[in-house]
N, C-alpha and C. Protein backbone atom coordinates (compact mmCIF):
# COMPACT_ATOMS: atom_id res chain seq x y z
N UNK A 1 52.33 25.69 9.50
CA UNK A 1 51.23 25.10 10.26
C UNK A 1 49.91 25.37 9.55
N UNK A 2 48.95 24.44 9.68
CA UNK A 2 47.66 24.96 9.23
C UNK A 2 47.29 25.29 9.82
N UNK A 3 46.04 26.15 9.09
CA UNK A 3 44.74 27.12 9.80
C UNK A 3 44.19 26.03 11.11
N UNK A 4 44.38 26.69 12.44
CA UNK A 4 43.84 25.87 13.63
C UNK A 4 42.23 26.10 13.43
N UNK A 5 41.54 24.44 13.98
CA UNK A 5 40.56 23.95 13.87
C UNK A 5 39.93 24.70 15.47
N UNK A 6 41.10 25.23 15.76
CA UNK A 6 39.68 25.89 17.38
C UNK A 6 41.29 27.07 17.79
N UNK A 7 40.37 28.00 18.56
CA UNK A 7 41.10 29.01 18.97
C UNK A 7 40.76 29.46 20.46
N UNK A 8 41.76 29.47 21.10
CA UNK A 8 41.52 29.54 22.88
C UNK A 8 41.96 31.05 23.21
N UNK A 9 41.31 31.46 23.97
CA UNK A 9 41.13 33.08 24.29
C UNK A 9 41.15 32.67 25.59
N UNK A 10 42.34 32.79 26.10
CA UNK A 10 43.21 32.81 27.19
C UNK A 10 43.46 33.79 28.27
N UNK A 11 43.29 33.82 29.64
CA UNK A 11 44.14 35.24 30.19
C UNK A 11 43.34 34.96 31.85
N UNK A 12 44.05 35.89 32.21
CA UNK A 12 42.94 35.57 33.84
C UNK A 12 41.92 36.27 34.06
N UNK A 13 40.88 35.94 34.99
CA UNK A 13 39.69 36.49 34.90
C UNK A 13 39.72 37.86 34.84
N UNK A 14 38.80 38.39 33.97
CA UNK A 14 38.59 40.01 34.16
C UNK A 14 39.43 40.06 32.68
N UNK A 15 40.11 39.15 32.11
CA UNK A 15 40.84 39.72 30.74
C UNK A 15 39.92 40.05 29.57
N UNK A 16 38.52 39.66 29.53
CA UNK A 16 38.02 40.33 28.34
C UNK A 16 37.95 38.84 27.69
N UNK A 17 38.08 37.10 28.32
CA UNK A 17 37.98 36.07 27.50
C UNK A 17 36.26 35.96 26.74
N UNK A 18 35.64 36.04 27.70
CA UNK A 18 34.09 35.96 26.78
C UNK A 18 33.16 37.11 25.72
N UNK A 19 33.86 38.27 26.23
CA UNK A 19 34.20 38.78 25.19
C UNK A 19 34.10 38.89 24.11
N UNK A 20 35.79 38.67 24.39
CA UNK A 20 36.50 38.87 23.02
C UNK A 20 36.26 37.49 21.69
N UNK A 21 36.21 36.28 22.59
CA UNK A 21 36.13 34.70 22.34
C UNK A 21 34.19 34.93 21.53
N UNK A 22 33.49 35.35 22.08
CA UNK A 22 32.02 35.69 21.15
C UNK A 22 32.33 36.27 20.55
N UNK A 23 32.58 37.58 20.37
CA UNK A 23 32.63 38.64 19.01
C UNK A 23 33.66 37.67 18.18
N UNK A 24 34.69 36.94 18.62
CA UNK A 24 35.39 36.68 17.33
C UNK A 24 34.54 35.68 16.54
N UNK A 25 34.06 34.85 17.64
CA UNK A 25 32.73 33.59 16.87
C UNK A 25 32.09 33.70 15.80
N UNK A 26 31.27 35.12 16.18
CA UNK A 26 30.47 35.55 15.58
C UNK A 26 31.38 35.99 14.07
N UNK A 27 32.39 36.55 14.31
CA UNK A 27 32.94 37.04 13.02
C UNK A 27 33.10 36.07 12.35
N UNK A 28 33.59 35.21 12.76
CA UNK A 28 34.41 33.74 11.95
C UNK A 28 32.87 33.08 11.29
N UNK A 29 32.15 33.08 12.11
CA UNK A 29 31.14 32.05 12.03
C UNK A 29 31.46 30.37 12.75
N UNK A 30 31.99 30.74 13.91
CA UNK A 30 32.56 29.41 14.44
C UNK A 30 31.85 29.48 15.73
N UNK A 31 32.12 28.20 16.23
CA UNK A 31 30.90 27.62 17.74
C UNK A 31 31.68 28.24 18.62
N UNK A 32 30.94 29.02 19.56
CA UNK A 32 31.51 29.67 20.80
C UNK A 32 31.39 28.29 22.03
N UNK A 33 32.48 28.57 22.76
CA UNK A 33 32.19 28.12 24.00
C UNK A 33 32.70 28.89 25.28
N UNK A 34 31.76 29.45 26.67
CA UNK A 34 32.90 29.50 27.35
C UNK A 34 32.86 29.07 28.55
N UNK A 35 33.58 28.30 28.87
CA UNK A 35 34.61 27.47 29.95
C UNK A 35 33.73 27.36 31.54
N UNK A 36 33.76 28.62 31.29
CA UNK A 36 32.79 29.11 33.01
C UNK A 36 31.42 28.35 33.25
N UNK A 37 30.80 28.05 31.50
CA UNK A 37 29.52 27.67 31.59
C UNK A 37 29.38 25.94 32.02
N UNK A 38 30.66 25.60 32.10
CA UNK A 38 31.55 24.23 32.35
C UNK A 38 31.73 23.76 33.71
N UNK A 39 32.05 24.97 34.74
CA UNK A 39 32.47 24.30 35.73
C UNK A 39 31.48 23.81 36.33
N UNK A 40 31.57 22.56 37.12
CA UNK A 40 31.01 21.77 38.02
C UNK A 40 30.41 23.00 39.82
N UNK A 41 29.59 22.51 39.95
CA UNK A 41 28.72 23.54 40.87
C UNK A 41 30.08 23.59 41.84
N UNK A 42 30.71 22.23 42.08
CA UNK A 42 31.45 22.51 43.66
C UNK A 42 32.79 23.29 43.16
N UNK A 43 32.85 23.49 42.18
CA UNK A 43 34.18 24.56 41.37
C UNK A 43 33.45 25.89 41.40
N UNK A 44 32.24 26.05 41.32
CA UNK A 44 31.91 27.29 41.57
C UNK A 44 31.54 27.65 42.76
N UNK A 45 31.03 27.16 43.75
CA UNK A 45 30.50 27.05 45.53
C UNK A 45 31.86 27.41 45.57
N UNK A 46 33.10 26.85 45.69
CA UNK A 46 34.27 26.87 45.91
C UNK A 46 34.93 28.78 45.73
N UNK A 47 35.02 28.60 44.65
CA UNK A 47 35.59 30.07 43.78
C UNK A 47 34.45 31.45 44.76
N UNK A 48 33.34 30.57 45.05
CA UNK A 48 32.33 31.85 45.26
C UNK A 48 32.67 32.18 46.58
N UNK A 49 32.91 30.97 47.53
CA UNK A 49 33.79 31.44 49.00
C UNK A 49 35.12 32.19 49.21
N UNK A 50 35.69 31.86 47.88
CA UNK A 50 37.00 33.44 47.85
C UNK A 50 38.43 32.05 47.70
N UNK A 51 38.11 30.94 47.21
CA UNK A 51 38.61 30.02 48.00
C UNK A 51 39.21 29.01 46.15
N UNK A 52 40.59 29.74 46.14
CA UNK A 52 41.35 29.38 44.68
C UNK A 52 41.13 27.75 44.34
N UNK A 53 40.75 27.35 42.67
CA UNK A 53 40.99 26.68 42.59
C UNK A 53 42.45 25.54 42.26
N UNK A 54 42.19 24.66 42.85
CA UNK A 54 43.43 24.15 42.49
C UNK A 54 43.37 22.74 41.15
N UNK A 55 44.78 21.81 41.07
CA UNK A 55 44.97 21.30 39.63
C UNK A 55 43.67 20.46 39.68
N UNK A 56 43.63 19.81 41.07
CA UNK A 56 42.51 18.46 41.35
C UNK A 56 40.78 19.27 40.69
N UNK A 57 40.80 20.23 41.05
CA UNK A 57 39.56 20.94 40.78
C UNK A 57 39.46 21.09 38.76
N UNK A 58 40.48 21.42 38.67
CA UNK A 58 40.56 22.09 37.40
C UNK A 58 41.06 20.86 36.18
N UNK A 59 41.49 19.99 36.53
CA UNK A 59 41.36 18.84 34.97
C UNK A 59 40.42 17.89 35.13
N UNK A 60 39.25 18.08 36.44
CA UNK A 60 38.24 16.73 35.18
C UNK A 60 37.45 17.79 34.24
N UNK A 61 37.62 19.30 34.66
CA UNK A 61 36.83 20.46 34.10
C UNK A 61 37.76 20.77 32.47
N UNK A 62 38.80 20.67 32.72
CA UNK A 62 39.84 20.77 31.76
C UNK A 62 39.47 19.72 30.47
N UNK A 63 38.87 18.31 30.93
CA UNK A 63 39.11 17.26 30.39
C UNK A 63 38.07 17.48 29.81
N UNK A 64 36.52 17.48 30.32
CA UNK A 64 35.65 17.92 29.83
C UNK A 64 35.79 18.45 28.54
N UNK A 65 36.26 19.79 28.82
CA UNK A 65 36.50 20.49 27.58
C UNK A 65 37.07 20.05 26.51
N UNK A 66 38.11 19.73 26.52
CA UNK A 66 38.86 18.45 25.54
C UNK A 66 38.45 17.61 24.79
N UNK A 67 37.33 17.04 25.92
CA UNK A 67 36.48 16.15 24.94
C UNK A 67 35.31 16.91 24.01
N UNK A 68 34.96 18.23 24.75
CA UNK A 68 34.00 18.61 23.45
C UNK A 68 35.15 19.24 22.63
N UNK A 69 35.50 19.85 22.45
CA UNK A 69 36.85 20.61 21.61
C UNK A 69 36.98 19.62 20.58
N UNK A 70 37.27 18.35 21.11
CA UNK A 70 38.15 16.96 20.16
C UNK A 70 36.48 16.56 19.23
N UNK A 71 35.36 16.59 19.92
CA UNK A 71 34.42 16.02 19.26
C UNK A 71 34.13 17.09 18.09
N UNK A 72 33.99 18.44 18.33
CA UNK A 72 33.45 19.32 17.69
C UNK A 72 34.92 19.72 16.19
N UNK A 73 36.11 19.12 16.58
CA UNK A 73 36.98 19.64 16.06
C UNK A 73 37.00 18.48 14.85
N UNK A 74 36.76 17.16 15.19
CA UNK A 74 36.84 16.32 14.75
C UNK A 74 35.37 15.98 13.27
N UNK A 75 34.10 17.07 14.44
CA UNK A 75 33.40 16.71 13.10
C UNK A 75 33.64 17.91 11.88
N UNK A 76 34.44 18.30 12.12
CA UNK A 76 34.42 19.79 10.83
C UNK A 76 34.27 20.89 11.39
N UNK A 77 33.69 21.28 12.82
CA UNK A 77 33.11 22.39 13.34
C UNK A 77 34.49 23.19 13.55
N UNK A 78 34.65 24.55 13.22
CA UNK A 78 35.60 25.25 14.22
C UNK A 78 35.31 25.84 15.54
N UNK A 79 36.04 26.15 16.28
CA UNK A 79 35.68 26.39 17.65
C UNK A 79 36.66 27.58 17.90
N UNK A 80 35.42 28.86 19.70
CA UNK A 80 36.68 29.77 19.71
C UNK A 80 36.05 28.98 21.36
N UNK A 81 37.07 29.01 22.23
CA UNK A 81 36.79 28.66 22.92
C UNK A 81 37.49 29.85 24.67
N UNK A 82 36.94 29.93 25.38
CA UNK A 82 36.94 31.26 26.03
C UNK A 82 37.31 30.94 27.33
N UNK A 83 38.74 30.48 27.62
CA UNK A 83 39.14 29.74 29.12
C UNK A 83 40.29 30.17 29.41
N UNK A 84 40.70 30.10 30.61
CA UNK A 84 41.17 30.59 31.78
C UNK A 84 42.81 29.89 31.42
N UNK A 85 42.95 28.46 31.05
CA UNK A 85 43.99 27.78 30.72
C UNK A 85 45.24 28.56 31.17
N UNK A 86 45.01 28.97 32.99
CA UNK A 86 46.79 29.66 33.16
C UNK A 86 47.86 29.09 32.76
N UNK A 87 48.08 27.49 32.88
CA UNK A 87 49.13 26.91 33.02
C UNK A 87 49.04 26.18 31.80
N UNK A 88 50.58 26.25 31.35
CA UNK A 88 50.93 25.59 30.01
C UNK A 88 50.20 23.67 30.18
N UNK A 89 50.22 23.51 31.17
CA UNK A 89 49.53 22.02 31.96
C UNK A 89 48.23 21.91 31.29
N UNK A 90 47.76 23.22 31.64
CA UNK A 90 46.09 22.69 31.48
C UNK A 90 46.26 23.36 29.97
N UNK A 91 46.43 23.97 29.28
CA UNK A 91 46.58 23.93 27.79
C UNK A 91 46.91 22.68 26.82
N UNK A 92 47.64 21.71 27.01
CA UNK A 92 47.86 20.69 26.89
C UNK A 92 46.85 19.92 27.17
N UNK A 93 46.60 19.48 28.16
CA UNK A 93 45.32 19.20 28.30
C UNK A 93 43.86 19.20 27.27
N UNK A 94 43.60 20.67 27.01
CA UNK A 94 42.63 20.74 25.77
C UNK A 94 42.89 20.31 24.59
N UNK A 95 44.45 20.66 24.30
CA UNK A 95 44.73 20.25 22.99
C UNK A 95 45.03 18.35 23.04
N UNK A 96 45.65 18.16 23.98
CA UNK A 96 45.55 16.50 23.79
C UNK A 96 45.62 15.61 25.19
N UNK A 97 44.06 16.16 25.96
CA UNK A 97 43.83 15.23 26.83
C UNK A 97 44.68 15.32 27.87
N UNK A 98 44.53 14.47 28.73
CA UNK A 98 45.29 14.06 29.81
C UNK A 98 46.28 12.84 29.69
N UNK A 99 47.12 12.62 29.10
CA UNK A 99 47.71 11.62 28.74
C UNK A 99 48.67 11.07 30.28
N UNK A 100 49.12 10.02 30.51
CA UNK A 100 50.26 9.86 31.52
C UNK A 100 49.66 10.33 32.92
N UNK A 101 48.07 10.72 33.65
CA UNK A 101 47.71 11.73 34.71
C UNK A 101 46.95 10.00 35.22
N UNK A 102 46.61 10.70 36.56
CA UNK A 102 46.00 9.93 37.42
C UNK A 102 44.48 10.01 36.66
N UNK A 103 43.90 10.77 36.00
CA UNK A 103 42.69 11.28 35.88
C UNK A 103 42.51 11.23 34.24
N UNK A 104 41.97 10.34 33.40
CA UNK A 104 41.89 10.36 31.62
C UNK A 104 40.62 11.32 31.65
N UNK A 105 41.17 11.83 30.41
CA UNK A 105 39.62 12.76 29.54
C UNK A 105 38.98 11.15 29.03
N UNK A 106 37.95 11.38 28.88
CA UNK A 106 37.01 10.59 28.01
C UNK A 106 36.94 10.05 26.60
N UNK A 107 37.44 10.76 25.78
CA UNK A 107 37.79 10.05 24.46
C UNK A 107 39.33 9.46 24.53
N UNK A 108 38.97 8.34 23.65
CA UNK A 108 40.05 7.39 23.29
C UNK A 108 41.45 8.07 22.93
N UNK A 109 42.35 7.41 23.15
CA UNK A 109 43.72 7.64 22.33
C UNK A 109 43.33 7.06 21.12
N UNK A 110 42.67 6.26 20.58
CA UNK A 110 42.89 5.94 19.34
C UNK A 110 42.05 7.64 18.41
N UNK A 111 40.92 7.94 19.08
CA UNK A 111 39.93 9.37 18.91
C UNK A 111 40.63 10.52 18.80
N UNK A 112 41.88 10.04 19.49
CA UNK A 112 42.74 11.99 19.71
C UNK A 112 43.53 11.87 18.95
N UNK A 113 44.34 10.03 18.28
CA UNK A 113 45.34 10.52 17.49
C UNK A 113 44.79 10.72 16.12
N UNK A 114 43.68 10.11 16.29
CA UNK A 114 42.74 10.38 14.61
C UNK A 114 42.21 12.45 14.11
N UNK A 115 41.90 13.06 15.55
CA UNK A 115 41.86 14.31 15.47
C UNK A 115 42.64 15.18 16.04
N UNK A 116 43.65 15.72 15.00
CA UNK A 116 44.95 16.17 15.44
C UNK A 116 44.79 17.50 15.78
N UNK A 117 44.11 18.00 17.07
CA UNK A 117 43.83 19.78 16.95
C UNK A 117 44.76 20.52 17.23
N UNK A 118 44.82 21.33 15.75
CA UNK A 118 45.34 22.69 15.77
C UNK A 118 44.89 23.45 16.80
N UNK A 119 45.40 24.39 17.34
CA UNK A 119 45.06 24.96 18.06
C UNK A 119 46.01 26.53 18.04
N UNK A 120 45.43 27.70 17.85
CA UNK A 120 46.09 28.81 18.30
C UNK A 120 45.46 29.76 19.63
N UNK A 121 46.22 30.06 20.37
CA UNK A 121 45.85 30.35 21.63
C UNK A 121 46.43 31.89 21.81
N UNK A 122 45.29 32.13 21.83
CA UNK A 122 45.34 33.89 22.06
C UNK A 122 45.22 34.02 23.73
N UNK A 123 46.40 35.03 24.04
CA UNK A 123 46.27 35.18 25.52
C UNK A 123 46.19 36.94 25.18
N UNK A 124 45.01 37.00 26.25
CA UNK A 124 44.63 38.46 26.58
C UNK A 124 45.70 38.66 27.97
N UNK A 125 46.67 39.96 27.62
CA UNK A 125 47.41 39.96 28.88
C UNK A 125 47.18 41.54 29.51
N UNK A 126 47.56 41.96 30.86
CA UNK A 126 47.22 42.77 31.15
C UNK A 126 48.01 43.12 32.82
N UNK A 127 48.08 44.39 33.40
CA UNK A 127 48.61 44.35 34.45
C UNK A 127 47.46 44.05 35.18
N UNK A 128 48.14 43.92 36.79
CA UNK A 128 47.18 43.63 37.61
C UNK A 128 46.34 44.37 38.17
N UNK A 129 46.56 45.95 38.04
CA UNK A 129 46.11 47.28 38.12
C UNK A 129 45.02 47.50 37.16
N UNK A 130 45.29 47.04 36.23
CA UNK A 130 44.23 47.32 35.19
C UNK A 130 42.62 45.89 35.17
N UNK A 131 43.60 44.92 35.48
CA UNK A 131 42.54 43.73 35.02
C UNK A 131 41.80 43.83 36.80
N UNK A 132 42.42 44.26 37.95
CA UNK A 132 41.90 44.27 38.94
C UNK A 132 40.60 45.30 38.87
N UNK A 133 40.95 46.59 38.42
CA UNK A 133 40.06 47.41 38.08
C UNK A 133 38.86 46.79 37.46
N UNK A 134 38.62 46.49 36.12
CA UNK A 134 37.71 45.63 35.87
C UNK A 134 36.67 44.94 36.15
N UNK A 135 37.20 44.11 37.06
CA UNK A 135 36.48 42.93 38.12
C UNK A 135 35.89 43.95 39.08
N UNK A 136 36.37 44.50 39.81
CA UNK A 136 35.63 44.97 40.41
C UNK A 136 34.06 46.07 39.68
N UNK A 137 34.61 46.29 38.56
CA UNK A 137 32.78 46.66 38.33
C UNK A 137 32.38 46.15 37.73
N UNK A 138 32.67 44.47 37.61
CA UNK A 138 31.91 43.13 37.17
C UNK A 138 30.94 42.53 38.25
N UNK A 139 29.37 42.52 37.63
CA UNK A 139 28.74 41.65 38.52
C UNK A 139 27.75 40.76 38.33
N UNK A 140 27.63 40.02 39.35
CA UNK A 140 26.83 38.64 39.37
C UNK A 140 27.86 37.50 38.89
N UNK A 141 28.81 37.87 38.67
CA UNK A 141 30.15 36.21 38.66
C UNK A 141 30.33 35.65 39.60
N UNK A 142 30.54 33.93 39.36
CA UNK A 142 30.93 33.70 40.56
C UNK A 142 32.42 33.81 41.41
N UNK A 143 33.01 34.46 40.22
CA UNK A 143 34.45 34.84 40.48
C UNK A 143 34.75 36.04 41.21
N UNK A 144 35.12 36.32 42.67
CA UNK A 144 35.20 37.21 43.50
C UNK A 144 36.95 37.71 42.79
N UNK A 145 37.06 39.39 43.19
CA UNK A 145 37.77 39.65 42.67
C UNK A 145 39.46 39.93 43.51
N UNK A 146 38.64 38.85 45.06
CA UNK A 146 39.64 38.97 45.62
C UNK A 146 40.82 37.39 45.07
N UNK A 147 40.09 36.66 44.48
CA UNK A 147 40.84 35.50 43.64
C UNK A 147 42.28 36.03 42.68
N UNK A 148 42.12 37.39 41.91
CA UNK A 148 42.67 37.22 40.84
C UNK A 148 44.14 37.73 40.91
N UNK A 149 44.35 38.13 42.36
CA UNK A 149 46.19 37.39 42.55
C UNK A 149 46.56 36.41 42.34
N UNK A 150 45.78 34.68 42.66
CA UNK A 150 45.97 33.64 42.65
C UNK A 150 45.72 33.42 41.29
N UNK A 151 45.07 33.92 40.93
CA UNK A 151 45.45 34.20 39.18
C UNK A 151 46.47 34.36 38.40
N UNK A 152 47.11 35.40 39.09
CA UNK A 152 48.00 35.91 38.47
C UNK A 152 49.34 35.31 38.86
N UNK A 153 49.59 34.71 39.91
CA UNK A 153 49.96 33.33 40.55
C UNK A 153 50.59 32.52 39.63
N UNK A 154 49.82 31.42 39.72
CA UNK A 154 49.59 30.52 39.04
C UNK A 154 49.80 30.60 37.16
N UNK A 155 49.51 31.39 36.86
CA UNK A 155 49.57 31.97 35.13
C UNK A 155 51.21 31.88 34.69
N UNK A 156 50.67 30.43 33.78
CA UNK A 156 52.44 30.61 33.01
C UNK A 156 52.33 31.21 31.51
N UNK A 157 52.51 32.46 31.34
CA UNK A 157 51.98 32.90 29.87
C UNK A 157 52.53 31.75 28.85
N UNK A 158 51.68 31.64 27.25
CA UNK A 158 52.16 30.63 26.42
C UNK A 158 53.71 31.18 26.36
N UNK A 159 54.56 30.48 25.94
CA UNK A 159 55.78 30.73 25.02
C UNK A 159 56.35 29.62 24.13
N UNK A 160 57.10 30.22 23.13
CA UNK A 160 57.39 28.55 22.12
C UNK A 160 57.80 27.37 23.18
N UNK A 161 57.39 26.48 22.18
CA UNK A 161 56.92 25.83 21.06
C UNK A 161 55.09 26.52 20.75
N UNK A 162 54.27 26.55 21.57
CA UNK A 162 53.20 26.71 21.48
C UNK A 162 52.73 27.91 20.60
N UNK A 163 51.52 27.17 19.84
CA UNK A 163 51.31 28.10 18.80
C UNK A 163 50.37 29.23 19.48
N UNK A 164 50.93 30.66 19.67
CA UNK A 164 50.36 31.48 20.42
C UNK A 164 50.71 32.71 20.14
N UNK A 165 49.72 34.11 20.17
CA UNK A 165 49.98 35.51 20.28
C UNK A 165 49.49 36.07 21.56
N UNK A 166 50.22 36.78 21.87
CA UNK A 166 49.83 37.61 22.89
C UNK A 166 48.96 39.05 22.74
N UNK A 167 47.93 40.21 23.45
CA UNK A 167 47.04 40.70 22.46
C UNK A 167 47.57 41.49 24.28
N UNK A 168 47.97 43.05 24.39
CA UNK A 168 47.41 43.59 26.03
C UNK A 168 45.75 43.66 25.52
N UNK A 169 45.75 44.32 26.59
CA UNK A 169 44.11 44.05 27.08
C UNK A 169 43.55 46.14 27.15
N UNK A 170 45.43 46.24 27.10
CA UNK A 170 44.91 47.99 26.87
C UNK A 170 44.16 48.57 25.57
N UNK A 171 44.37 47.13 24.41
CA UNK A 171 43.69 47.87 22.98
C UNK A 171 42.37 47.64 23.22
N UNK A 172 41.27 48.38 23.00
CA UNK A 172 39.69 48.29 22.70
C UNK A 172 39.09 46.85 22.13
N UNK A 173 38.40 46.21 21.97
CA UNK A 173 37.99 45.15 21.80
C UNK A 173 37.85 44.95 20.30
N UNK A 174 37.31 46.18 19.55
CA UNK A 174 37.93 45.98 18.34
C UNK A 174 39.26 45.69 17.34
N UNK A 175 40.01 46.49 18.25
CA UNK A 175 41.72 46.07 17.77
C UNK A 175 42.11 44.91 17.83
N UNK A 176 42.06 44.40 19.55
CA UNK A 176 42.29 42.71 19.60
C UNK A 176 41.31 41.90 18.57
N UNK A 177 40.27 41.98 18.13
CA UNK A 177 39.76 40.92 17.05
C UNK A 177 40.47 41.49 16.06
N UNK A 178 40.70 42.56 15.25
CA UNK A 178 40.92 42.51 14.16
C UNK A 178 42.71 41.88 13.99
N UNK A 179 43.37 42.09 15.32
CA UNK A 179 44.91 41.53 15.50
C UNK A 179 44.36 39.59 14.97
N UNK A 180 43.50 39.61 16.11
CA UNK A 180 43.80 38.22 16.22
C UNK A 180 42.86 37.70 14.34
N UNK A 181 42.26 38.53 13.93
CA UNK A 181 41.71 38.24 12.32
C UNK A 181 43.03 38.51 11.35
N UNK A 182 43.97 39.03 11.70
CA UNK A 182 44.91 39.24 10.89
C UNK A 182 45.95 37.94 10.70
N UNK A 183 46.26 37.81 12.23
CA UNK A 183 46.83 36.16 12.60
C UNK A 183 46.55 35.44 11.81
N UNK A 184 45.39 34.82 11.53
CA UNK A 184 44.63 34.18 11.16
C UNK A 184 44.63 33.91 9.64
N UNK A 185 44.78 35.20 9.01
CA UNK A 185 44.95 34.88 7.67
C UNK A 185 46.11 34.85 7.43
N UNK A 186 47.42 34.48 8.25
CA UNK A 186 48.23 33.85 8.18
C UNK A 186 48.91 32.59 8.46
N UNK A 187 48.15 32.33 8.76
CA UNK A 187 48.32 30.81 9.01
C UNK A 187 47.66 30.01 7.91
């Protein structure tokens, strides 16, 4: 496989995605994005009442992304991109749209088959003891930390076919970049 044109820093809230997804940016020299800075106000009003999102909420937000991902991937830019993507569903999604759904991303099929994104997807994993801990001495999010059962829910970790490593969340923030910099120069 070739070197992926964008890299998704994956896991449920409280995993360390914005993070870990900036410091690696910064290392690479690649465009950060993260996800949260995305959602639509009534996805956050929503989340802020304690009140899970569901699929309807989460792919025109999904799609969104897709389309910058596909634009930014397409002009040369690399990307780390810093999202929640529980479900193998909405991973797909970033990497190629909404194809076959009630609901299209915005760029063309002729646009997505012209930019073929690589993609490697780093999932930050962690127990629920530990990532619960966390959240709770996180503040000013709009993510209450009574959500992140439904997190943990919902979360289908990657597994093949998908090009993906898994990183716990028990190593220091330095270890996981330098894991996921090691990846990297293998591909």
């Amino acid at each position: 496989m070739a070197a992926p044109g964008a890299l998704l820093v994956m896991g449920v809230s409280g995993s360390g995605k914005s993070t870990v997804g900036a410091l690696l940016a910064s290392e690479l020299g690649w465009k950060f994005y993260d996800a949260d800075d995305y959602h639509p106000e009534e996805n956050r009003k929503k989340m802020g009442k304690g009140i899970p999102l569901d699929d309807q909420d989460r792919i025109p937000w999904l799609c969104n992304l897709h389309d910058i991902l596909l634009r930014d991937v397409a002009s040369g830019q690399h990307v780390v991109l810093a999202c929640s993507a529980l479900k193998k569903m909405y991973r797909d999604i970033l990497t190629q749209g909404k194809d076959g759904a009630a609901l299209k991303c915005e760029e063309s099929e002729k646009e997505a088959k012209r930019a073929e994104m690589q993609l490697l997807v780093v999932h930050l994993s962690g127990s629920f003891e530990v990532i619960s801990g966390r959240l709770l001495k996180r503040k000013g999010h709009f993510m209450p930390p009574e959500l992140l059962r439904s997190q943990f829910e919902t979360l289908e970790p990657p597994a093949a076919p998908e090009n993906f490593i898994q990183i716990s969340v028990d190593k220091n923030v330095s270890e996981i970049i330098a894991k996921i910099m090691e990846t990297l120069k293998m591909k």
